[in-house]
PDB file of N, CA and C in Angstrom:
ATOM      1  N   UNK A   1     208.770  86.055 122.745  1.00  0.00           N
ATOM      2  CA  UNK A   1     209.423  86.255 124.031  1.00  0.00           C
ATOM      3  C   UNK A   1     208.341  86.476 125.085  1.00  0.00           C
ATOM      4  N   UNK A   2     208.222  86.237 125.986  1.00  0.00           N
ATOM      5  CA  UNK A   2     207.503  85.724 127.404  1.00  0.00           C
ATOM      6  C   UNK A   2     207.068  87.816 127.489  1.00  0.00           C
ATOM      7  N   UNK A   3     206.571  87.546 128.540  1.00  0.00           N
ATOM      8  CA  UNK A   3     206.062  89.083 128.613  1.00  0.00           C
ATOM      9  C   UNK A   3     205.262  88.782 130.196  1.00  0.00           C
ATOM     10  N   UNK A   4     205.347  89.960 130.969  1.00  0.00           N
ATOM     11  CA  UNK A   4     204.909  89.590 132.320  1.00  0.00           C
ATOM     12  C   UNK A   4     203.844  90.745 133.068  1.00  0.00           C
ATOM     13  N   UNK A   5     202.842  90.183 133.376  1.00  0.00           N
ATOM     14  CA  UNK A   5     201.615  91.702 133.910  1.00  0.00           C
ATOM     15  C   UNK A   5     201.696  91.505 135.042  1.00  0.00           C
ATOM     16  N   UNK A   6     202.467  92.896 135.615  1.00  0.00           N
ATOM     17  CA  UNK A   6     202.918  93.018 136.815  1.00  0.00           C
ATOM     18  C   UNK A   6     201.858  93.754 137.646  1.00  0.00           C
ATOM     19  N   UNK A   7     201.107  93.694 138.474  1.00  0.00           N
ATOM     20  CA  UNK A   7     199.817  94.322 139.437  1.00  0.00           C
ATOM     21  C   UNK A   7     200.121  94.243 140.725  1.00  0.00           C
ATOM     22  N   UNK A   8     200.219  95.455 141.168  1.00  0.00           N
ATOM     23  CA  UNK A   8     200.056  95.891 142.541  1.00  0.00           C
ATOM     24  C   UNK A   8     198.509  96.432 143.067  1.00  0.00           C
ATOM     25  N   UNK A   9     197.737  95.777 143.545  1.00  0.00           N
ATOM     26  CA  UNK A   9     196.821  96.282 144.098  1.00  0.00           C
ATOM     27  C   UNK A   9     196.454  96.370 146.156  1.00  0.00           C
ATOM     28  N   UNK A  10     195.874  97.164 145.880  1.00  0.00           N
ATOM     29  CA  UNK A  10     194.731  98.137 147.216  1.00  0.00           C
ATOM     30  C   UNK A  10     193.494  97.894 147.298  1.00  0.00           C
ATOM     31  N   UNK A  11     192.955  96.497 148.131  1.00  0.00           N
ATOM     32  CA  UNK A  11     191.727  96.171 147.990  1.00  0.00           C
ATOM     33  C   UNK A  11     191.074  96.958 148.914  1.00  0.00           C
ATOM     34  N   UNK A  12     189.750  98.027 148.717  1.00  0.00           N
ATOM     35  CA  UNK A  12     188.923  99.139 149.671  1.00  0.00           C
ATOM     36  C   UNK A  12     187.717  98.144 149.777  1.00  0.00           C
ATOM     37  N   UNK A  13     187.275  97.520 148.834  1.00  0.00           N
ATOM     38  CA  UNK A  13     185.544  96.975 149.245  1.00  0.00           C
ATOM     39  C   UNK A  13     185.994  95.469 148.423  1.00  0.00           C
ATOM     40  N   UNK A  14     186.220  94.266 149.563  1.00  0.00           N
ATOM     41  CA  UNK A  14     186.242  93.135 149.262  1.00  0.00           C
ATOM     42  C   UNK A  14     185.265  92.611 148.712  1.00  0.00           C
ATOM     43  N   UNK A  15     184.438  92.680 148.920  1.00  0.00           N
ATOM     44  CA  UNK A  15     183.113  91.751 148.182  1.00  0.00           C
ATOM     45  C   UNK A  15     182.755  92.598 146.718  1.00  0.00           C
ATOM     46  N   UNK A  16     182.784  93.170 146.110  1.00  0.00           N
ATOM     47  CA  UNK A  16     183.166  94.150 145.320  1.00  0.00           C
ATOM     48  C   UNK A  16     184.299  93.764 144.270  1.00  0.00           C
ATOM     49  N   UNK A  17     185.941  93.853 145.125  1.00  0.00           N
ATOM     50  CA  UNK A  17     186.765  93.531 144.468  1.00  0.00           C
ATOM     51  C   UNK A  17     186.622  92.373 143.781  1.00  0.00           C
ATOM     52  N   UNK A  18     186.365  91.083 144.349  1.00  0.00           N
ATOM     53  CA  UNK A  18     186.234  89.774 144.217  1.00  0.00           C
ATOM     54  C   UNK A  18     185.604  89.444 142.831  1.00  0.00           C
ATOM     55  N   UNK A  19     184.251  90.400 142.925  1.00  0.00           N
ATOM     56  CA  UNK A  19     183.519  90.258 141.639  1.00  0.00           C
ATOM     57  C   UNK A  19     184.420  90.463 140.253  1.00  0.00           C
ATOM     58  N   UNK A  20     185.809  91.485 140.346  1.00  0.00           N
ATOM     59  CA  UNK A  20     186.979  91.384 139.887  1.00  0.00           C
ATOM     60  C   UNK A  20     187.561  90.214 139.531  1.00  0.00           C
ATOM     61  N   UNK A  21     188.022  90.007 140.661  1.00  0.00           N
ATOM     62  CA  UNK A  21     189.309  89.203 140.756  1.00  0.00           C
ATOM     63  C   UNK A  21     188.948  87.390 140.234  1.00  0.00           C
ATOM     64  N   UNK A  22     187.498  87.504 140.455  1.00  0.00           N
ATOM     65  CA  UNK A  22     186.689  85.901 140.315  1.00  0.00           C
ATOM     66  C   UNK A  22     186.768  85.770 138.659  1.00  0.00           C
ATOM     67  N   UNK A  23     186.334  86.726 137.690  1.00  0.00           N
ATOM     68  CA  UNK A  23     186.709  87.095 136.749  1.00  0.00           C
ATOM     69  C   UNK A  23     187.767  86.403 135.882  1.00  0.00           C
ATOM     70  N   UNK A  24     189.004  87.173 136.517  1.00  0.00           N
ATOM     71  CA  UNK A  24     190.203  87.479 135.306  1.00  0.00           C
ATOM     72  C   UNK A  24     190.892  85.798 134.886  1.00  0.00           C
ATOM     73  N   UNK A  25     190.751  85.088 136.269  1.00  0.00           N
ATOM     74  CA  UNK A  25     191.601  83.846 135.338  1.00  0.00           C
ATOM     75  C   UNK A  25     191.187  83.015 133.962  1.00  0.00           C
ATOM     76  N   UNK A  26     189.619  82.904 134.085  1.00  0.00           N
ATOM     77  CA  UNK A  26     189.267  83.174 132.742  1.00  0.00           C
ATOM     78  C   UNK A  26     189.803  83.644 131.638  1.00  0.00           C
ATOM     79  N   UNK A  27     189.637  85.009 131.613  1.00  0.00           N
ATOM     80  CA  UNK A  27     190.038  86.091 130.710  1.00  0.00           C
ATOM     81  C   UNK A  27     191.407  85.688 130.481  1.00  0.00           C
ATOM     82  N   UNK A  28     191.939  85.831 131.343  1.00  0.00           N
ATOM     83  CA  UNK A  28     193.646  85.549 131.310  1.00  0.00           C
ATOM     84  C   UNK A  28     194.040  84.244 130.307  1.00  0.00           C
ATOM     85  N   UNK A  29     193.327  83.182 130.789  1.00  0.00           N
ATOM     86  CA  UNK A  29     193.302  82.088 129.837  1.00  0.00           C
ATOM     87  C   UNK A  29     193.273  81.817 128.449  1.00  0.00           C
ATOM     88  N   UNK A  30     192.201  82.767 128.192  1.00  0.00           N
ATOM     89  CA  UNK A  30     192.122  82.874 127.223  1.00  0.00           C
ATOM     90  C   UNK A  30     192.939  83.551 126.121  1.00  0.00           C
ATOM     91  N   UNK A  31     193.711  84.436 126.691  1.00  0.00           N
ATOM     92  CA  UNK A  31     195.063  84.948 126.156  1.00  0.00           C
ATOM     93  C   UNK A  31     196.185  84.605 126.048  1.00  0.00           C
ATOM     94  N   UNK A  32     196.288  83.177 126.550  1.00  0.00           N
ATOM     95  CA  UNK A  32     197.272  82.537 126.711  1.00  0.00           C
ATOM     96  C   UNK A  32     198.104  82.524 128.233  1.00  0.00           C
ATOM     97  N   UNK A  33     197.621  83.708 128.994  1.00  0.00           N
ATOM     98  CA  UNK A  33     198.368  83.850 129.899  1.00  0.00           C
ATOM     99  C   UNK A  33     197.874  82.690 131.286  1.00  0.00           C
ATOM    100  N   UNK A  34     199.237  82.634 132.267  1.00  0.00           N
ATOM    101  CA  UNK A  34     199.256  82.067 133.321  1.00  0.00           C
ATOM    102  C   UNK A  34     199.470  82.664 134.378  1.00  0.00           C
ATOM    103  N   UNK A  35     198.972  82.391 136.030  1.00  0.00           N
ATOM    104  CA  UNK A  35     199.525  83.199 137.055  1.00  0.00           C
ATOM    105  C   UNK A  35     200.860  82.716 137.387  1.00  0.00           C
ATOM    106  N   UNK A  36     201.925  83.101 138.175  1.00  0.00           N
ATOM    107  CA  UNK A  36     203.271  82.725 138.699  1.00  0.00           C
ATOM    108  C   UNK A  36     202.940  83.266 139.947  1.00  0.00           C
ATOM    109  N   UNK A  37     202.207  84.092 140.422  1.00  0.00           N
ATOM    110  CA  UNK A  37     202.000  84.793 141.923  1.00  0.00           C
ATOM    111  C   UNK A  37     200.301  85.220 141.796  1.00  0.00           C
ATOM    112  N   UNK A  38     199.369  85.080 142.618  1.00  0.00           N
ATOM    113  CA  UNK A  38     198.540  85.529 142.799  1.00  0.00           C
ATOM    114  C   UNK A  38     197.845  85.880 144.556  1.00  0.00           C
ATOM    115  N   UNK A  39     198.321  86.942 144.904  1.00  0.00           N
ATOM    116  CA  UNK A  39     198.031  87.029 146.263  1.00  0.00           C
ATOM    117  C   UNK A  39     199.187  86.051 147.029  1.00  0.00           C
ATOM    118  N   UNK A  40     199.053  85.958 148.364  1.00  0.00           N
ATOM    119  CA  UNK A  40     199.803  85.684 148.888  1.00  0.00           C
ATOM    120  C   UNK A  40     201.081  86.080 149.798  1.00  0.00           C
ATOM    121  N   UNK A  41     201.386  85.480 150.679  1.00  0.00           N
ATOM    122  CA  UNK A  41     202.622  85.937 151.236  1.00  0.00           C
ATOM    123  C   UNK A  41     203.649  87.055 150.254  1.00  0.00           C
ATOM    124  N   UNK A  42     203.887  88.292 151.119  1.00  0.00           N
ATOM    125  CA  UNK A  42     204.642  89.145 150.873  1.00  0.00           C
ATOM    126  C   UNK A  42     205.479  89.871 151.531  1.00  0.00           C
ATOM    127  N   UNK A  43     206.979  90.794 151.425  1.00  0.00           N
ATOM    128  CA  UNK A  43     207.397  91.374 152.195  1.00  0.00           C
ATOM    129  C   UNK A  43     207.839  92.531 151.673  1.00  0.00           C
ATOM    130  N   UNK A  44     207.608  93.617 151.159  1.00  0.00           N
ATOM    131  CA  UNK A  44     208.329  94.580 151.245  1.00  0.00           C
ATOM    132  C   UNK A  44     209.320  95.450 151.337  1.00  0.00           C
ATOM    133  N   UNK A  45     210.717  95.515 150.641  1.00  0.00           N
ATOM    134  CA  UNK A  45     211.725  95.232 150.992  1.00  0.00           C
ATOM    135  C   UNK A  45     212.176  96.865 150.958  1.00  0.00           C
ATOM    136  N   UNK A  46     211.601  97.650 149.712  1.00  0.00           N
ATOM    137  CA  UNK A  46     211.804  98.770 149.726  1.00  0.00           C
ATOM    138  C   UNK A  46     210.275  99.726 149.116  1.00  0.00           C
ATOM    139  N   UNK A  47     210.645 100.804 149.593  1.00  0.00           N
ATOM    140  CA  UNK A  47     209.285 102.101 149.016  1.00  0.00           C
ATOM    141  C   UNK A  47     208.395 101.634 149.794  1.00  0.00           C
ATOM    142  N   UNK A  48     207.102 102.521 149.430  1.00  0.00           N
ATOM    143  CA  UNK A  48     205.887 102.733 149.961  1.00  0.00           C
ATOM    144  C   UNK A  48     205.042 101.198 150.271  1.00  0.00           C
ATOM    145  N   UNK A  49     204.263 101.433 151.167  1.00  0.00           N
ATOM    146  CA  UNK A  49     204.250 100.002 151.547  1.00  0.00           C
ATOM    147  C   UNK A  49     201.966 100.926 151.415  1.00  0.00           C
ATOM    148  N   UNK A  50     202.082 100.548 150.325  1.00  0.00           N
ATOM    149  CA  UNK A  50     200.534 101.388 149.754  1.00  0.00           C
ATOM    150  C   UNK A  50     199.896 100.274 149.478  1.00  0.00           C
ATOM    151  N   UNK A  51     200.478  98.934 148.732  1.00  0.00           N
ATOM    152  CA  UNK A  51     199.905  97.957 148.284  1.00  0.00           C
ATOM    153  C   UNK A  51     199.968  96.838 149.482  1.00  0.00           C
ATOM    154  N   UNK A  52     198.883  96.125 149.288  1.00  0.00           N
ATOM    155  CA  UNK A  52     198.659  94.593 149.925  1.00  0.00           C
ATOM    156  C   UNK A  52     198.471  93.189 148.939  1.00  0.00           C
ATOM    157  N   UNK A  53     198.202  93.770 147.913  1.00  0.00           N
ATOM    158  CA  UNK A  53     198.040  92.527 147.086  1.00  0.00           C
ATOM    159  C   UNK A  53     199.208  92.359 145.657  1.00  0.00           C
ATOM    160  N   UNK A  54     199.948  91.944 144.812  1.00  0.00           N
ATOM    161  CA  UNK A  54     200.634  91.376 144.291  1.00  0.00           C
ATOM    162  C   UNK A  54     200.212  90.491 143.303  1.00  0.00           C
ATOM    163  N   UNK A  55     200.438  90.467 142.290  1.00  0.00           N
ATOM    164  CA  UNK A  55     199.908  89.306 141.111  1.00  0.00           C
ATOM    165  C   UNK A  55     201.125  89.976 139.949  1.00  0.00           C
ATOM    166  N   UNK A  56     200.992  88.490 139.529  1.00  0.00           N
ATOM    167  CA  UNK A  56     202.392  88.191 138.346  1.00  0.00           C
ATOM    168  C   UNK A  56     201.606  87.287 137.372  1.00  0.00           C
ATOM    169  N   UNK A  57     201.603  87.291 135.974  1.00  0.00           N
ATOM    170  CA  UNK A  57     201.454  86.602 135.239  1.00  0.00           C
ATOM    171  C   UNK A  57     202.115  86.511 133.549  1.00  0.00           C
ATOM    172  N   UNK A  58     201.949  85.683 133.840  1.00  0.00           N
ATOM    173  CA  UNK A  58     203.142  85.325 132.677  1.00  0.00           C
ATOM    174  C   UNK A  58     202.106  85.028 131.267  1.00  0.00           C
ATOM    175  N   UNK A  59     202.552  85.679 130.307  1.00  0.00           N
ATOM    176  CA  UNK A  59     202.072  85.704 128.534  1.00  0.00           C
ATOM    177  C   UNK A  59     202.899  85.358 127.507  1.00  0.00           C
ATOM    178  N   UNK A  60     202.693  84.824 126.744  1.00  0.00           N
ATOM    179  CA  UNK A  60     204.029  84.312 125.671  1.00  0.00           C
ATOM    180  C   UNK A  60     204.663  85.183 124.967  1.00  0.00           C
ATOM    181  N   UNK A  61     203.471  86.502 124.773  1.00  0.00           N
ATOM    182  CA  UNK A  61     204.148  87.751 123.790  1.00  0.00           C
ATOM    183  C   UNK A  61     203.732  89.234 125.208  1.00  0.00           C
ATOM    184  N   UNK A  62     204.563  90.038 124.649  1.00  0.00           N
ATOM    185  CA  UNK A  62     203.478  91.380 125.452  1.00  0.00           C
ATOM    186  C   UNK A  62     202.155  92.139 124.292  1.00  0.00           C
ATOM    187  N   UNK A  63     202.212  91.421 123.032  1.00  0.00           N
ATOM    188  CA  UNK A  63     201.139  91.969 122.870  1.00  0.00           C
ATOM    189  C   UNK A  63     199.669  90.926 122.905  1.00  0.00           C
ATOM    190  N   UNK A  64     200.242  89.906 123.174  1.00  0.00           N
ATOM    191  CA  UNK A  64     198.673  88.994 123.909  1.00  0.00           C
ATOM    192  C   UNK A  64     198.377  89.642 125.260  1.00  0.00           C
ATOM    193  N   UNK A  65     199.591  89.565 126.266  1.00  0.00           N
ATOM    194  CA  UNK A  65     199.512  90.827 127.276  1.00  0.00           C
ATOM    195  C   UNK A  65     198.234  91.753 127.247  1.00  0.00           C
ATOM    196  N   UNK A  66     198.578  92.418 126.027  1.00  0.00           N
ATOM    197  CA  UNK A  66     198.294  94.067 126.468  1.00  0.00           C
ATOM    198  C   UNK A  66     196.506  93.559 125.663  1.00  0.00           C
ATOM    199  N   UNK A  67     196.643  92.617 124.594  1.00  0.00           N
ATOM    200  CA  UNK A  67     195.559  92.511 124.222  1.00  0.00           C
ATOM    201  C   UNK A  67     194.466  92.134 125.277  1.00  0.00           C
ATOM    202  N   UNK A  68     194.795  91.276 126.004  1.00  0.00           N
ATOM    203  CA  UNK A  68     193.931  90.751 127.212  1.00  0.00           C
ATOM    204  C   UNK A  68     193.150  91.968 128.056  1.00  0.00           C
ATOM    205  N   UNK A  69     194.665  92.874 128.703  1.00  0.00           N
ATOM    206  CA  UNK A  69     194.103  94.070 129.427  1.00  0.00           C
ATOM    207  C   UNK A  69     193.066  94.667 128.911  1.00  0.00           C
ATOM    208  N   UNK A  70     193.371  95.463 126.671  1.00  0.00           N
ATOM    209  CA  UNK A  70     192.032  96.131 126.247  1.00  0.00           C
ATOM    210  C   UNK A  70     191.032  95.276 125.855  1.00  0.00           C
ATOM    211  N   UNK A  71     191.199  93.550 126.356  1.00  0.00           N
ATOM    212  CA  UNK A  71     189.954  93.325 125.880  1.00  0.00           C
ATOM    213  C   UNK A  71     188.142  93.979 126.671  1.00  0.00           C
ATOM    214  N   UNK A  72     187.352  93.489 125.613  1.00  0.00           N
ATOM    215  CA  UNK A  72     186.039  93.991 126.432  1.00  0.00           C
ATOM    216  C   UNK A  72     186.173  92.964 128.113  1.00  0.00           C
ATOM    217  N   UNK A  73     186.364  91.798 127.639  1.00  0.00           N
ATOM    218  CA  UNK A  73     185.936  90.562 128.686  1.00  0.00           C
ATOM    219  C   UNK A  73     186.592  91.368 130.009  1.00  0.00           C
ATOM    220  N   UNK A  74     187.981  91.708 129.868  1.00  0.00           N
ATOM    221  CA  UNK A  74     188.949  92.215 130.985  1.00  0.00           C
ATOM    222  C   UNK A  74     187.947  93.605 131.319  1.00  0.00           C
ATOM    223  N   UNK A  75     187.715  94.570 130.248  1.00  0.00           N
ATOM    224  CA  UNK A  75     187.181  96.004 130.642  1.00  0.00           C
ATOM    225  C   UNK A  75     186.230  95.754 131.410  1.00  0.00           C
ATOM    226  N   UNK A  76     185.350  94.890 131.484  1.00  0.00           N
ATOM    227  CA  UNK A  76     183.772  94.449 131.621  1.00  0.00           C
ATOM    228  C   UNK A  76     184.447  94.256 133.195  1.00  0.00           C
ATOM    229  N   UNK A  77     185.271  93.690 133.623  1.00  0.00           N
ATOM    230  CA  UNK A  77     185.541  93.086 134.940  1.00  0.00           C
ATOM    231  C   UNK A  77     186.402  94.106 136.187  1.00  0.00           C
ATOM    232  N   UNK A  78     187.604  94.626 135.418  1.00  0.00           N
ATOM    233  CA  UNK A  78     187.702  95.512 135.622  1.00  0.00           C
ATOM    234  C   UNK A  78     186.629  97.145 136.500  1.00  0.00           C
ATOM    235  N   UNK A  79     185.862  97.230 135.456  1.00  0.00           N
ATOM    236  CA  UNK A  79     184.801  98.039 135.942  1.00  0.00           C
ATOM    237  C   UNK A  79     184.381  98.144 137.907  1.00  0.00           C
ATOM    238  N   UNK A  80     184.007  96.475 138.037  1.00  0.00           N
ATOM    239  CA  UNK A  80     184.210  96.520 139.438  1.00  0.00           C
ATOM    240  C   UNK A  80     185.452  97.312 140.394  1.00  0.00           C
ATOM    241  N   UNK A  81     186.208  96.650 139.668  1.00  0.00           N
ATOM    242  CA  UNK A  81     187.418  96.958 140.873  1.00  0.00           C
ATOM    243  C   UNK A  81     187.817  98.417 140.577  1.00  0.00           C
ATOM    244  N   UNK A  82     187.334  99.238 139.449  1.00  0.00           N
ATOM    245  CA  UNK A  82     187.345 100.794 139.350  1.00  0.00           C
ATOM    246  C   UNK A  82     186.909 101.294 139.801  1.00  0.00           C
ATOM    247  N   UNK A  83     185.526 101.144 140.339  1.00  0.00           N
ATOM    248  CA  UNK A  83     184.099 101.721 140.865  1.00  0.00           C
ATOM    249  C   UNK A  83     184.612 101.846 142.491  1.00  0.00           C
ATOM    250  N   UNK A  84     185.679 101.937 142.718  1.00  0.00           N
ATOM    251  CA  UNK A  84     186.242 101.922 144.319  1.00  0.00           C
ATOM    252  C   UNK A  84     186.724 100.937 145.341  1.00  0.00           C
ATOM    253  N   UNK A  85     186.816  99.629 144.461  1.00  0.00           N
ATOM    254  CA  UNK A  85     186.699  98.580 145.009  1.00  0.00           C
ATOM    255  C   UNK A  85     188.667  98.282 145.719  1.00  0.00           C
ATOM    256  N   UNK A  86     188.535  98.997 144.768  1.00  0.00           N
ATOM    257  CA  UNK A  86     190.179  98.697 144.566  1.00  0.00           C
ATOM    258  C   UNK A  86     191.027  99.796 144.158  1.00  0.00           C
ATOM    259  N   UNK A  87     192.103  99.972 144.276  1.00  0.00           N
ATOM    260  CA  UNK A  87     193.047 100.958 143.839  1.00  0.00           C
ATOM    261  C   UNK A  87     194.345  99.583 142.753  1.00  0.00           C
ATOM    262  N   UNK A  88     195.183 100.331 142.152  1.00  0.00           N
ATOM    263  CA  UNK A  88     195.977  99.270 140.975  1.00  0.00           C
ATOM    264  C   UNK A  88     196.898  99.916 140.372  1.00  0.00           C
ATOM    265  N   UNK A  89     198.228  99.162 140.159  1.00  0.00           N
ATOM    266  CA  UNK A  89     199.125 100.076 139.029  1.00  0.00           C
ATOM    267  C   UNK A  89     199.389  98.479 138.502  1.00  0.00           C
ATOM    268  N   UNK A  90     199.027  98.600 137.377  1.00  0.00           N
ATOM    269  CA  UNK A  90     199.357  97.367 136.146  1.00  0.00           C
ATOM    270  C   UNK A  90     200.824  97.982 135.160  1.00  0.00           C
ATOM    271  N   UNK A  91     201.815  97.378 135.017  1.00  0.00           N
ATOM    272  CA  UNK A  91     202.810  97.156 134.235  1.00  0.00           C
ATOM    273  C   UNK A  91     203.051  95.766 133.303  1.00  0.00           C
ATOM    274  N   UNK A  92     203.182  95.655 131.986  1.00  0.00           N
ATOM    275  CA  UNK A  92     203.395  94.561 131.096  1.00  0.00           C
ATOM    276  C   UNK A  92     204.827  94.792 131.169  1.00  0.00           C
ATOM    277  N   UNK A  93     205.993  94.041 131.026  1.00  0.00           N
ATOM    278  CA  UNK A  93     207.684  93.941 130.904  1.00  0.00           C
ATOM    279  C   UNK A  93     207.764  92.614 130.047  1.00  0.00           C
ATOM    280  N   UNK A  94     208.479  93.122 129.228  1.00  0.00           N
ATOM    281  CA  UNK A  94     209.194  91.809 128.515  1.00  0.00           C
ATOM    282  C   UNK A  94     209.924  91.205 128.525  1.00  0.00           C
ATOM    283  N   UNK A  95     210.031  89.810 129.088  1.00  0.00           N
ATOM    284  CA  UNK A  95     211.350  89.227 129.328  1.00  0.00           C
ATOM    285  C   UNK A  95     212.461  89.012 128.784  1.00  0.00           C
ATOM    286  N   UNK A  96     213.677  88.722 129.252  1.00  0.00           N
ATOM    287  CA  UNK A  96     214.712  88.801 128.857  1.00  0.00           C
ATOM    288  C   UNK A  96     214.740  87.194 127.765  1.00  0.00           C
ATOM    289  N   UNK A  97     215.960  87.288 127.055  1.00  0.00           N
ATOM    290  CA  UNK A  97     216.131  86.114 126.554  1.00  0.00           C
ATOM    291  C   UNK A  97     217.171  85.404 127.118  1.00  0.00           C
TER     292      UNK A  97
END
């Protein structure tokens, strides 16, 4: 069943973040996963309006998902966008059938 990594991020130091974000489709790939949203037009419809950035990607299982997130390749990249670059709340959900 499909499985989806839901990311809200807060970019603080763009050139920084990037070193992130240049990263993950790689990584992602390699897990099988695909983007469905990456950046882009957004609106806000309800709650805190804390985030600016948005990303959706789609995985065949949630535990290729979650494997991707603890991989090293992801931790290694990650690191940037921890170090202040960025703020983030990551959620995996499993889709319906």
């Amino acid at each position: 069943m499909p499985a989806y990594w839901i990311a809200h991020s807060k970019v603080n130091d763009p050139a920084e973040y990037k070193k992130y974000a240049d990263q993950v489709p790689g990584i992602v790939a390699k897990y099988g996963g695909r983007f469905l949203a990456r950046g882009g037009r957004f609106q806000v419809l309800e709650g805190p309006k804390k985030f600016e950035r948005f990303v959706v990607t789609e995985f065949p299982t949630l535990e290729q998902g979650v494997a991707c997130f603890n991989s090293d390749e992801y931790q290694k990249a990650a690191a940037f966008r921890r170090s202040g670059a960025g703020e983030v709340e990551i959620v995996m959900i499993e889709g319906t059938k």
